[in-house]
N, C-alpha and C. Protein backbone atom coordinates (compact mmCIF):
# COMPACT_ATOMS: atom_id res chain seq x y z
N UNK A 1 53.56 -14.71 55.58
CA UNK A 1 52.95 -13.78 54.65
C UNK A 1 52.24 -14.52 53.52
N UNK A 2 52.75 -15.57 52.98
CA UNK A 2 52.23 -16.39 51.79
C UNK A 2 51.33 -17.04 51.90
N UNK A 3 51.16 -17.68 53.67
CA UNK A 3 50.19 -18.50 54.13
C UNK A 3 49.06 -17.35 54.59
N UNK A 4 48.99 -16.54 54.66
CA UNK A 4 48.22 -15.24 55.02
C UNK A 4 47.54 -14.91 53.57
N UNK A 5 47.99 -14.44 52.84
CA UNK A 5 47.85 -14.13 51.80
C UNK A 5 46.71 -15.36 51.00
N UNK A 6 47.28 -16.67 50.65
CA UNK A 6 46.56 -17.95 49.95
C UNK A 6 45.41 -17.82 51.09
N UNK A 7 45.26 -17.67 52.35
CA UNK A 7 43.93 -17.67 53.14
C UNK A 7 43.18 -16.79 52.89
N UNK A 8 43.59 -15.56 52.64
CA UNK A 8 42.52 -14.75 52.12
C UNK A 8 42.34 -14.86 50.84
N UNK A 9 42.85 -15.31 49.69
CA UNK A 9 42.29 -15.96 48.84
C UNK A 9 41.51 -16.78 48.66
N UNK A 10 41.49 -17.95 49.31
CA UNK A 10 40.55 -19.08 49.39
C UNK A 10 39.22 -18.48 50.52
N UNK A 11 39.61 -17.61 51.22
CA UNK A 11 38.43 -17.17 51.63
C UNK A 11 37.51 -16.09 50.91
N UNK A 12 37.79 -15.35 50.19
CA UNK A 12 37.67 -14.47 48.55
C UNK A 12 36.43 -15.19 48.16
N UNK A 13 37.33 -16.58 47.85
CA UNK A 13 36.87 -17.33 46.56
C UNK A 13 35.63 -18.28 47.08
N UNK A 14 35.52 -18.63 48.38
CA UNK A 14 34.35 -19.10 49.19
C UNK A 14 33.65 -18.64 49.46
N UNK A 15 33.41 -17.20 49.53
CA UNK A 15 32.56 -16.44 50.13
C UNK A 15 31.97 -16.28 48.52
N UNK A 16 32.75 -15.66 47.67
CA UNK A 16 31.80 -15.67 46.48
C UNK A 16 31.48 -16.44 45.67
N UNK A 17 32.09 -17.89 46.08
CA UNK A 17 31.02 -19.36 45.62
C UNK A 17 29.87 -19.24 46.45
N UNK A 18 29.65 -19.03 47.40
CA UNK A 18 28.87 -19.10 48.77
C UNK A 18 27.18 -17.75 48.03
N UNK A 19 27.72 -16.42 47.88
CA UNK A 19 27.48 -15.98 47.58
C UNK A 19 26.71 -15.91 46.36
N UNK A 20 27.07 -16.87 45.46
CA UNK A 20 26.71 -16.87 43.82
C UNK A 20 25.41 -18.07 43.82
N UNK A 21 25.75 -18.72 44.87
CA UNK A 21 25.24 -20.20 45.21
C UNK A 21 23.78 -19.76 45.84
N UNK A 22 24.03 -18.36 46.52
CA UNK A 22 22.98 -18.04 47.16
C UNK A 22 21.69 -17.36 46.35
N UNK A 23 22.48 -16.45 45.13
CA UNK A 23 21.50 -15.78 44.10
C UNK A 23 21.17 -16.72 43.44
N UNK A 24 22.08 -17.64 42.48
CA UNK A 24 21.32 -18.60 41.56
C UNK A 24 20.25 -19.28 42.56
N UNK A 25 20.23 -20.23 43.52
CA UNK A 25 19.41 -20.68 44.66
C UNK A 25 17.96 -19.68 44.52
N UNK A 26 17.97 -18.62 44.55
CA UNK A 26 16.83 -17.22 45.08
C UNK A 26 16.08 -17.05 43.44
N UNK A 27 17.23 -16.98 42.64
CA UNK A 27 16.43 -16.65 41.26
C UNK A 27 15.57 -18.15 40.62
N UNK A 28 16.14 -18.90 40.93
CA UNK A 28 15.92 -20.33 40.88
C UNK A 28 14.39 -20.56 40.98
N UNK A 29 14.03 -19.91 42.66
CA UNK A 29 13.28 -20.35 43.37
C UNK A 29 11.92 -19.31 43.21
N UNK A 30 12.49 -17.96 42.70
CA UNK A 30 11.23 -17.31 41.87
C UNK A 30 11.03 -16.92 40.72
N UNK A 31 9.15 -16.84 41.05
CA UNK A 31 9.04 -17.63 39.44
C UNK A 31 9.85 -15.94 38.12
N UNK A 32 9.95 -15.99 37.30
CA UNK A 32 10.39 -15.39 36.47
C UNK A 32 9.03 -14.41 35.99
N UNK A 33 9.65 -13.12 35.27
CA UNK A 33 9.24 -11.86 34.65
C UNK A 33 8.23 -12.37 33.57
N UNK A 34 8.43 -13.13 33.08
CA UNK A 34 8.21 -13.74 31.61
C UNK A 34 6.85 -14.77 32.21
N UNK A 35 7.27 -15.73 32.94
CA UNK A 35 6.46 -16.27 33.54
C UNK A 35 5.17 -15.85 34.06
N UNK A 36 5.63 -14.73 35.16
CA UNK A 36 4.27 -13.80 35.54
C UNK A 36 3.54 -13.18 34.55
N UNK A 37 4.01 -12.64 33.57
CA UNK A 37 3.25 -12.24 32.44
C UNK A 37 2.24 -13.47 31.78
N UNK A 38 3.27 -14.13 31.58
CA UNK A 38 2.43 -15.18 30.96
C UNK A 38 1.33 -15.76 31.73
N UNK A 39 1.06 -16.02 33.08
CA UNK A 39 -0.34 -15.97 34.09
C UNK A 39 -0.65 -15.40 34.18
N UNK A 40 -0.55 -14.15 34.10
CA UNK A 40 -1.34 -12.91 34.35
C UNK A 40 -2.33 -12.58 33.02
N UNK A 41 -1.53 -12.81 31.89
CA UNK A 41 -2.63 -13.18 30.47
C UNK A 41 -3.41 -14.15 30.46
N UNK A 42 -3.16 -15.25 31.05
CA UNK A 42 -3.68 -16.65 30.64
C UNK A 42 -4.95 -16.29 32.01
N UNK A 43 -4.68 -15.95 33.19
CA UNK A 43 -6.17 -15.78 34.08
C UNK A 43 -6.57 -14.92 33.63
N UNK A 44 -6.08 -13.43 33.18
CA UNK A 44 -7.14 -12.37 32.93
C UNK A 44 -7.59 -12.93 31.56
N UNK A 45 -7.70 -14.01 30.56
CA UNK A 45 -8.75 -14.56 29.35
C UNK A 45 -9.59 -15.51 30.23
N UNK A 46 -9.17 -16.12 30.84
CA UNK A 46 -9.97 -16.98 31.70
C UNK A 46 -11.32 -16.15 32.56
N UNK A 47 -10.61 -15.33 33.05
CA UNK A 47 -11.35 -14.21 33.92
C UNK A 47 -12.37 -13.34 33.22
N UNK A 48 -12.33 -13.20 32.08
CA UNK A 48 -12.73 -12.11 31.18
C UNK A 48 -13.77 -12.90 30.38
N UNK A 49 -13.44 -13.68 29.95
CA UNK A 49 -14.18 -15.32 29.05
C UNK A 49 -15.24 -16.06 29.65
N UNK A 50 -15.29 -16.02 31.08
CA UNK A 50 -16.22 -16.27 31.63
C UNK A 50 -17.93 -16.06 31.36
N UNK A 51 -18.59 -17.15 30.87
CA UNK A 51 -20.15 -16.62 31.10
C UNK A 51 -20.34 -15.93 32.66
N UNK A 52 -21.60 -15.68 32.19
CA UNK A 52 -22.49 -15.34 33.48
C UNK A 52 -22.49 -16.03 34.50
N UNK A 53 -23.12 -17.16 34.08
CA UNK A 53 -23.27 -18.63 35.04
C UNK A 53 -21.88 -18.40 36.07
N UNK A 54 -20.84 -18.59 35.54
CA UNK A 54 -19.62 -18.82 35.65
C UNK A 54 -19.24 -18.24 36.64
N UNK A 55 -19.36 -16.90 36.65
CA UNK A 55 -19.35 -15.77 37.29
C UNK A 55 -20.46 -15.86 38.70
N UNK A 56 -21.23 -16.46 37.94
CA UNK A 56 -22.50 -16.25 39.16
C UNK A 56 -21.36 -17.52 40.36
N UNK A 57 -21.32 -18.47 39.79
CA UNK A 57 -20.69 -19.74 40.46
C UNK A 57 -19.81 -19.70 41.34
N UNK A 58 -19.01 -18.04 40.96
CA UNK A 58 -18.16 -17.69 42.10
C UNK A 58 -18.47 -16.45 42.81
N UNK A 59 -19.81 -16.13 42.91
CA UNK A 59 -20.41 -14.77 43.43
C UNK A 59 -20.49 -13.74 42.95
N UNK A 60 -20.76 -13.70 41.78
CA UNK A 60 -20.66 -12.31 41.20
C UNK A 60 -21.94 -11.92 40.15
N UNK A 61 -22.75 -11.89 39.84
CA UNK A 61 -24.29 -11.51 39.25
C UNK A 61 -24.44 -10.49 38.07
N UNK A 62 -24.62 -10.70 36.69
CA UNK A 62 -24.31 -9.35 36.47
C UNK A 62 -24.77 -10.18 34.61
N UNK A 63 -24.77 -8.86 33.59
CA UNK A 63 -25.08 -9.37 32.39
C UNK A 63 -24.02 -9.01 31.18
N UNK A 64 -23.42 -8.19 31.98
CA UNK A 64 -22.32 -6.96 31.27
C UNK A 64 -21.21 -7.88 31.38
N UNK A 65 -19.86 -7.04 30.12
CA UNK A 65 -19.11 -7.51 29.81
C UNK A 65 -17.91 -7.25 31.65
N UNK A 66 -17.12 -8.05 31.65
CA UNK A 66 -15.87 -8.18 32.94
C UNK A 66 -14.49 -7.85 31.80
N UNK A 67 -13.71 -6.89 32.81
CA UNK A 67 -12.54 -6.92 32.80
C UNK A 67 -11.55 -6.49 33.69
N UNK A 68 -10.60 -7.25 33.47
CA UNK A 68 -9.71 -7.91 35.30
C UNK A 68 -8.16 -7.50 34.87
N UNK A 69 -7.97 -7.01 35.65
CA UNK A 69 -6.08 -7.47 35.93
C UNK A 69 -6.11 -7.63 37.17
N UNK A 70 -4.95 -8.99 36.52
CA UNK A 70 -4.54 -10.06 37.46
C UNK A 70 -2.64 -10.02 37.50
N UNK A 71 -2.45 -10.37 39.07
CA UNK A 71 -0.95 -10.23 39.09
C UNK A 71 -0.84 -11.62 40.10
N UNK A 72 0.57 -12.21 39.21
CA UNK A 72 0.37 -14.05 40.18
C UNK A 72 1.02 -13.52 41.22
N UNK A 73 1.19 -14.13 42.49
CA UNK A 73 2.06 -14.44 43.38
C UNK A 73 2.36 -15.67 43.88
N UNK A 74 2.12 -17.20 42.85
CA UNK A 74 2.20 -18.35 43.43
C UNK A 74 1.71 -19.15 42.40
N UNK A 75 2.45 -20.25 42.67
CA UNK A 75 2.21 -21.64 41.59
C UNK A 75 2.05 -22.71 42.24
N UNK A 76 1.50 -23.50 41.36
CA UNK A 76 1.76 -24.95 42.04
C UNK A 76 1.72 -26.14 40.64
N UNK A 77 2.96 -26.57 40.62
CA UNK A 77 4.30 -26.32 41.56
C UNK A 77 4.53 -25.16 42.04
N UNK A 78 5.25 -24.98 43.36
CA UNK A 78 6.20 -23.49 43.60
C UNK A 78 7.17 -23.30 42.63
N UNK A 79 7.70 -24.76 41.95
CA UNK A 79 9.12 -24.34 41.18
C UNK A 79 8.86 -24.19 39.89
N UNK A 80 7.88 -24.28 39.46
CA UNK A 80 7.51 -24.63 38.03
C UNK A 80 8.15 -23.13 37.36
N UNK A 81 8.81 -23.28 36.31
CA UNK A 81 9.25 -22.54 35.41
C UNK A 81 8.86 -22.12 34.27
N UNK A 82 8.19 -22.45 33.55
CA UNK A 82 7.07 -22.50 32.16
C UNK A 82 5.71 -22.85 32.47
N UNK A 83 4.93 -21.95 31.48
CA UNK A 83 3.73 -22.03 31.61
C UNK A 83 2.76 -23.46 31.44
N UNK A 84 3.65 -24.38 31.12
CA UNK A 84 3.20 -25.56 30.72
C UNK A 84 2.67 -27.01 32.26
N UNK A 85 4.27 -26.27 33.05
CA UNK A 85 4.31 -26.96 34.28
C UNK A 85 3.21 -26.90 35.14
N UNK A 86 2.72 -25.47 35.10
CA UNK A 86 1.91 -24.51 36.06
C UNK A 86 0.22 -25.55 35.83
N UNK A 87 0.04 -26.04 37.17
CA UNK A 87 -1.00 -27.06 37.09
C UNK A 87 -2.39 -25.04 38.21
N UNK A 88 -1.26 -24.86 38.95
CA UNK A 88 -2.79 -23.66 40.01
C UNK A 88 -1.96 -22.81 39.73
N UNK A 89 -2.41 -21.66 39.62
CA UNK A 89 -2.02 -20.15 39.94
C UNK A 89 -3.02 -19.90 40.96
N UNK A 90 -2.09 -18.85 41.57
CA UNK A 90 -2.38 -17.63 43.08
C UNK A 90 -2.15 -16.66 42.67
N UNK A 91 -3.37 -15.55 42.75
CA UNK A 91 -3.21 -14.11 42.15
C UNK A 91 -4.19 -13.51 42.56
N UNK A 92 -3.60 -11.89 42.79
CA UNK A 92 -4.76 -10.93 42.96
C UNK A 92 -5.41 -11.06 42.24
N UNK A 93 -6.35 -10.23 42.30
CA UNK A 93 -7.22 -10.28 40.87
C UNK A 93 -8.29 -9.31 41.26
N UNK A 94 -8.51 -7.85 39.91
CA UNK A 94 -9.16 -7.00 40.35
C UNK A 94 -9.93 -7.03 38.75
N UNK A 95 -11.35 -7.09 39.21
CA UNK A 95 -12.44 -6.93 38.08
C UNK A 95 -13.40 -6.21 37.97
N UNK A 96 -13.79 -5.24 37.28
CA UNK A 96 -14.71 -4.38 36.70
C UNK A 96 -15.83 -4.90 36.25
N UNK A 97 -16.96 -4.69 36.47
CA UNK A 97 -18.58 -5.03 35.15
C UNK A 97 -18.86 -3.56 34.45
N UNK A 98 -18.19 -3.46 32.84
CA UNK A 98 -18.97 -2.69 32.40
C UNK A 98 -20.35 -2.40 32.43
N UNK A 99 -21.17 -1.48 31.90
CA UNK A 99 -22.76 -1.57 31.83
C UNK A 99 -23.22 -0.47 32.80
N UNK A 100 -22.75 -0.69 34.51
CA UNK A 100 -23.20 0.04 35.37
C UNK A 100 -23.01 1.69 34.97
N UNK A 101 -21.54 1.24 35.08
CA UNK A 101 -21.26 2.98 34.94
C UNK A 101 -19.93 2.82 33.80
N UNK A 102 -19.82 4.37 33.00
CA UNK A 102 -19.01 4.03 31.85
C UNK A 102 -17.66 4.33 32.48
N UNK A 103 -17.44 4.63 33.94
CA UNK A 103 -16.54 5.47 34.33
C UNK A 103 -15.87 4.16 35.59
N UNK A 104 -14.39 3.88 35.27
CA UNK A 104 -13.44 2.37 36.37
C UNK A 104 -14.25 3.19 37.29
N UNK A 105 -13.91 4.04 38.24
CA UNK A 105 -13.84 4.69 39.35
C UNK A 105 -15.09 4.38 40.20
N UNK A 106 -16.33 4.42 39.06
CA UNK A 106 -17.65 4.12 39.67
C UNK A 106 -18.14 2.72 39.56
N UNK A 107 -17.13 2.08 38.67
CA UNK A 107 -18.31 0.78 38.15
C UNK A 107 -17.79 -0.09 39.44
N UNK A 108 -19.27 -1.19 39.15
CA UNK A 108 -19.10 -2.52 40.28
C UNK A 108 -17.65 -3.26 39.80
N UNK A 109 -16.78 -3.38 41.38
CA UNK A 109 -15.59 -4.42 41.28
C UNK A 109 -15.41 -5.47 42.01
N UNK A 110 -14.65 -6.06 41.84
CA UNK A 110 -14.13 -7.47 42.53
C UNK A 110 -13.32 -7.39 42.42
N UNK A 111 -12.36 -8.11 43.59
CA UNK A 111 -11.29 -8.16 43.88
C UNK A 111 -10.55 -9.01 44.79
N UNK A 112 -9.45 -9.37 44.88
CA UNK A 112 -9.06 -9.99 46.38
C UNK A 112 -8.35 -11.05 45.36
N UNK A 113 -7.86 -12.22 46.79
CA UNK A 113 -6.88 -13.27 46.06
C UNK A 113 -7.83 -14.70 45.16
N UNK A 114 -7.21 -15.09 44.50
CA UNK A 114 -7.94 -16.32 43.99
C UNK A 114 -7.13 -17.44 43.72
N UNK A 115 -7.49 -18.68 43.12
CA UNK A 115 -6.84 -19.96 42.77
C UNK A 115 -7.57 -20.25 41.55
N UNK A 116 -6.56 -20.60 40.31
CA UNK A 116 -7.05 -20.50 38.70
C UNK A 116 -6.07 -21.97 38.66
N UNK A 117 -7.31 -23.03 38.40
CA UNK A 117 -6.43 -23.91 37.89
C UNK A 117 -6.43 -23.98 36.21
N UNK A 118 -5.29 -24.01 35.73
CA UNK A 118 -5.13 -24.56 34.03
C UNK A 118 -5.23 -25.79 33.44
N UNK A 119 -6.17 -25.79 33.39
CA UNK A 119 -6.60 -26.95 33.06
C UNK A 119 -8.00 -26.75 31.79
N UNK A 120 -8.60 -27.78 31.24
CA UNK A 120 -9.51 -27.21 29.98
C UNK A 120 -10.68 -28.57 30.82
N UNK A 121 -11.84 -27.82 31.27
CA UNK A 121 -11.98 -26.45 31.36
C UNK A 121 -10.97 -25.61 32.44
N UNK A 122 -10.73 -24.44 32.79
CA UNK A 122 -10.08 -23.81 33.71
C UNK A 122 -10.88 -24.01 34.90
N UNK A 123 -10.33 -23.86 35.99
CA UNK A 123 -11.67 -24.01 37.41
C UNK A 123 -10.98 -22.80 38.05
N UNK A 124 -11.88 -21.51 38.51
CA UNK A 124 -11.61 -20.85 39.30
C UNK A 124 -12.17 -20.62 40.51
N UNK A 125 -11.30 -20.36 41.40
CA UNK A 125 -12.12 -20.45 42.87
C UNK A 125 -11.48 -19.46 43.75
N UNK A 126 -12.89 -18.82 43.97
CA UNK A 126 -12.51 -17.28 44.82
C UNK A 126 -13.63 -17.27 46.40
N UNK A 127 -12.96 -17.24 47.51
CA UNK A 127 -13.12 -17.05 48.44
C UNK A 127 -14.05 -16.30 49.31
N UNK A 128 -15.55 -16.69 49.33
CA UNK A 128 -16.39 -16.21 49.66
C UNK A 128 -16.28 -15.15 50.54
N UNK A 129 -17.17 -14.01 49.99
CA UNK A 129 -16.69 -12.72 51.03
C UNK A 129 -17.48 -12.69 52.22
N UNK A 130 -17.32 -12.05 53.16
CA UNK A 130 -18.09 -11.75 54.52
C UNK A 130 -17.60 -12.12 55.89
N UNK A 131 -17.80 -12.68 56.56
CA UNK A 131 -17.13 -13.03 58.10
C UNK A 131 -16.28 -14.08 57.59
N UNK A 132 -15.42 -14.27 58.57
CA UNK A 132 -14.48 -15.10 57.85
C UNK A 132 -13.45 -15.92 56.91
N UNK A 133 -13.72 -14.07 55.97
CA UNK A 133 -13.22 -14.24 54.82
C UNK A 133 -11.66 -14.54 54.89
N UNK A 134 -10.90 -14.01 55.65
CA UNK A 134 -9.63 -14.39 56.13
C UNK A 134 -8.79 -16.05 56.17
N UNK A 135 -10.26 -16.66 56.68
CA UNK A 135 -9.78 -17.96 57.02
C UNK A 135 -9.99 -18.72 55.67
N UNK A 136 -11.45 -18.24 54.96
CA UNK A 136 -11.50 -19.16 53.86
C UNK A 136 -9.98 -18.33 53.03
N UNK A 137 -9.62 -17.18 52.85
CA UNK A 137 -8.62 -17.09 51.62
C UNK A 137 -7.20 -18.55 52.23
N UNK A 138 -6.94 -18.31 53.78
CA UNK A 138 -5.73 -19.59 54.21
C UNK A 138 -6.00 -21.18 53.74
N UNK A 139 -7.81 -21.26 53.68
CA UNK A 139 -8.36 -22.51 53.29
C UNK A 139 -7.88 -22.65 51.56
N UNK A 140 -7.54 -21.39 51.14
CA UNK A 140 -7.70 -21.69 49.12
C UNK A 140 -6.60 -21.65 48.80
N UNK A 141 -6.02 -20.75 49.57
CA UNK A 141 -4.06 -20.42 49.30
C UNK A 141 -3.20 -21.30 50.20
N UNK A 142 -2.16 -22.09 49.45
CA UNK A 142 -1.34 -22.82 50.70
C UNK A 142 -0.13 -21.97 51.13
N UNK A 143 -0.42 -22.12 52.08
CA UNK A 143 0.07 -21.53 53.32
C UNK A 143 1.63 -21.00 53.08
N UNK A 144 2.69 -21.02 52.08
CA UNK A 144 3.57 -20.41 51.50
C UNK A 144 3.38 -19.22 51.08
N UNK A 145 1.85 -19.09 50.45
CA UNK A 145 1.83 -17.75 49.82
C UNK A 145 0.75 -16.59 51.11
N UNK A 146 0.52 -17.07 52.13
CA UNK A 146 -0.28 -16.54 52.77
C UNK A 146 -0.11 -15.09 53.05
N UNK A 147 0.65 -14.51 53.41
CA UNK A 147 1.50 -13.43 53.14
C UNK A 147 1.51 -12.72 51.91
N UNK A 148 1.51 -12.34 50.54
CA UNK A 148 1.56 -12.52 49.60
C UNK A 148 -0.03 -12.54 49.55
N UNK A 149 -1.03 -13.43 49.82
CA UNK A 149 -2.18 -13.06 49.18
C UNK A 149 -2.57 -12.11 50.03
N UNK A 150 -2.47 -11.92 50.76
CA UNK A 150 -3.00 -10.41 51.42
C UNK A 150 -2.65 -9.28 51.37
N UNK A 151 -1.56 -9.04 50.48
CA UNK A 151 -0.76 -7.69 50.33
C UNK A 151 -1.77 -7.30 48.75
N UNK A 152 -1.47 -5.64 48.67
CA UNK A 152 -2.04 -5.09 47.37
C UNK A 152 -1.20 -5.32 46.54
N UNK A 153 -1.70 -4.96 45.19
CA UNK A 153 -1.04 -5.48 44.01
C UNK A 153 0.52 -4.66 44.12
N UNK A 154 1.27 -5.39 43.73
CA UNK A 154 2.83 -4.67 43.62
C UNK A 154 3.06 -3.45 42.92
N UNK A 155 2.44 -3.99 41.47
CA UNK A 155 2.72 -3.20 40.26
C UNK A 155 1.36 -2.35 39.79
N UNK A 156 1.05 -1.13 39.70
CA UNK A 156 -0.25 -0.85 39.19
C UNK A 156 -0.18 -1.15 37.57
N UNK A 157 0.66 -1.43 37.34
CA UNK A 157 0.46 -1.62 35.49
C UNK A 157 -0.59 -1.94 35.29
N UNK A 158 -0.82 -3.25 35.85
CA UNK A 158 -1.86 -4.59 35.34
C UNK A 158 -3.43 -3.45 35.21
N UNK A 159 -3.29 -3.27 36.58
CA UNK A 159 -4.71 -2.01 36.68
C UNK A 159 -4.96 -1.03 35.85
N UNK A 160 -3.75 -0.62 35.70
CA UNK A 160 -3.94 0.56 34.56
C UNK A 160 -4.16 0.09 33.15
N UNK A 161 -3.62 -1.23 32.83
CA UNK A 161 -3.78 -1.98 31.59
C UNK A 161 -5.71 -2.35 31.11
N UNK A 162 -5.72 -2.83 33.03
CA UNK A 162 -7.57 -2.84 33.03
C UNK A 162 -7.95 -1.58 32.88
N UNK A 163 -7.88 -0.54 33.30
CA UNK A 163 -8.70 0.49 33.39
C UNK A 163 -9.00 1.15 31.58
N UNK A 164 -7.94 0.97 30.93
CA UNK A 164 -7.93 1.31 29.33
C UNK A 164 -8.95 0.07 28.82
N UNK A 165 -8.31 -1.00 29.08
CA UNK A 165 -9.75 -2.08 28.21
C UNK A 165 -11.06 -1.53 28.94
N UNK A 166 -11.14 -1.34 30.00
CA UNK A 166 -12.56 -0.95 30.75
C UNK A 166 -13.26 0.34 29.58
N UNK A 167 -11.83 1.52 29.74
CA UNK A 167 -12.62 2.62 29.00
C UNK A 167 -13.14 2.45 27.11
N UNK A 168 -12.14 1.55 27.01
CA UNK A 168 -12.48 1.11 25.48
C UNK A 168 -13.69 0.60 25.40
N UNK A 169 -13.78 -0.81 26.32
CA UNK A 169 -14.92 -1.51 25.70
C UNK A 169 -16.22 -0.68 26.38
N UNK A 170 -16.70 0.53 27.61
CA UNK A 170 -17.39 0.99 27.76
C UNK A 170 -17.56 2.01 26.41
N UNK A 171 -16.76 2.42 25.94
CA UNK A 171 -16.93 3.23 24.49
C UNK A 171 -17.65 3.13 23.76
N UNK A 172 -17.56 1.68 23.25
CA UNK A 172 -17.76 0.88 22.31
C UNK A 172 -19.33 0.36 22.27
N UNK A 173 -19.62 -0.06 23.92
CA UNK A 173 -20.63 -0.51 24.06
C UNK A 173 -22.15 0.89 23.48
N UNK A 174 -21.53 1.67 23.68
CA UNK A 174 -23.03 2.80 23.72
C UNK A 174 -23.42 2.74 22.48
């Protein structure tokens, strides 16, 4: 009975070392709440800050003001923990050109996955659209997040966060 008993104890107590070993391990290994916020601000100024040129450089033409929400799904490092570590971000990224129309619903967008390195200057690089757009996004994203860049945004916040700067600064502009 005693030797019965101490075994299911020590088996208790292994399973939920085992167990604990497994969440710290998982939380460890993604990136944090705080974190994503913090890339998701730092590309949508990058994104938004952009000249024309800039814009043109990654396909996009236009004279009007841009505004984007962006949601990460990837770093590089993968493990990096602070915004400091973070050399690339991987993120949706959905952008508006005021000017056309005063209304999100109608105006010209962009969208899809990208690679934002942090660095001064920032370098962004978005994945030429048209045939083969598939292969160039596997060519820009490494292959961890491949999955992940092809899914829609998780959270609509970010969008809805764009769609208010969109209606403001179309306001503003007339």
């Amino acid at each position: 009975m005693i030797k019965t008993r101490r075994g299911r104890i020590a088996a208790i107590v292994t399973l939920a070392g085992v167990v604990l070993a497994g969440v710290t391990f998982l939380v460890a290994r993604q990136p944090s709440s705080k974190l994503d916020e913090e890339l998701a601000a730092q590309v949508t100024l990058i994104l938004e800050q952009a000249s024309p040129g800039e814009h043109h450089a990654h396909g996009h033409s236009f004279d009007s003001r841009v505004v984007c929400a962006v949601e990460p799904f990837g770093t590089e490092p993968p493990d990096a923990t602070s915004l400091v570590q973070v050399r690339w971000v991987y993120a949706r990224h959905m952008c508006a050109v005021t000017g056309e129309s005063p209304d999100w619903a109608e105006s010209v967008r962009a969208s899809g996955p990208i690679a934002v390195k942090i660095d001064i200057p920032p370098e962004v690089r978005v994945p030429k659209a048209g045939p083969g757009y598939p292969d160039r996004v596997r060519q820009l994203i490494p292959a961890r997040y491949h999955k992940l860049a092809f899914e829609d945004f998780q959270d609509d916040s970010a969008i809805e966060a764009a769609r208010e700067r969109f209606a403001l600064v179309s306001s503003t502009a007339k």
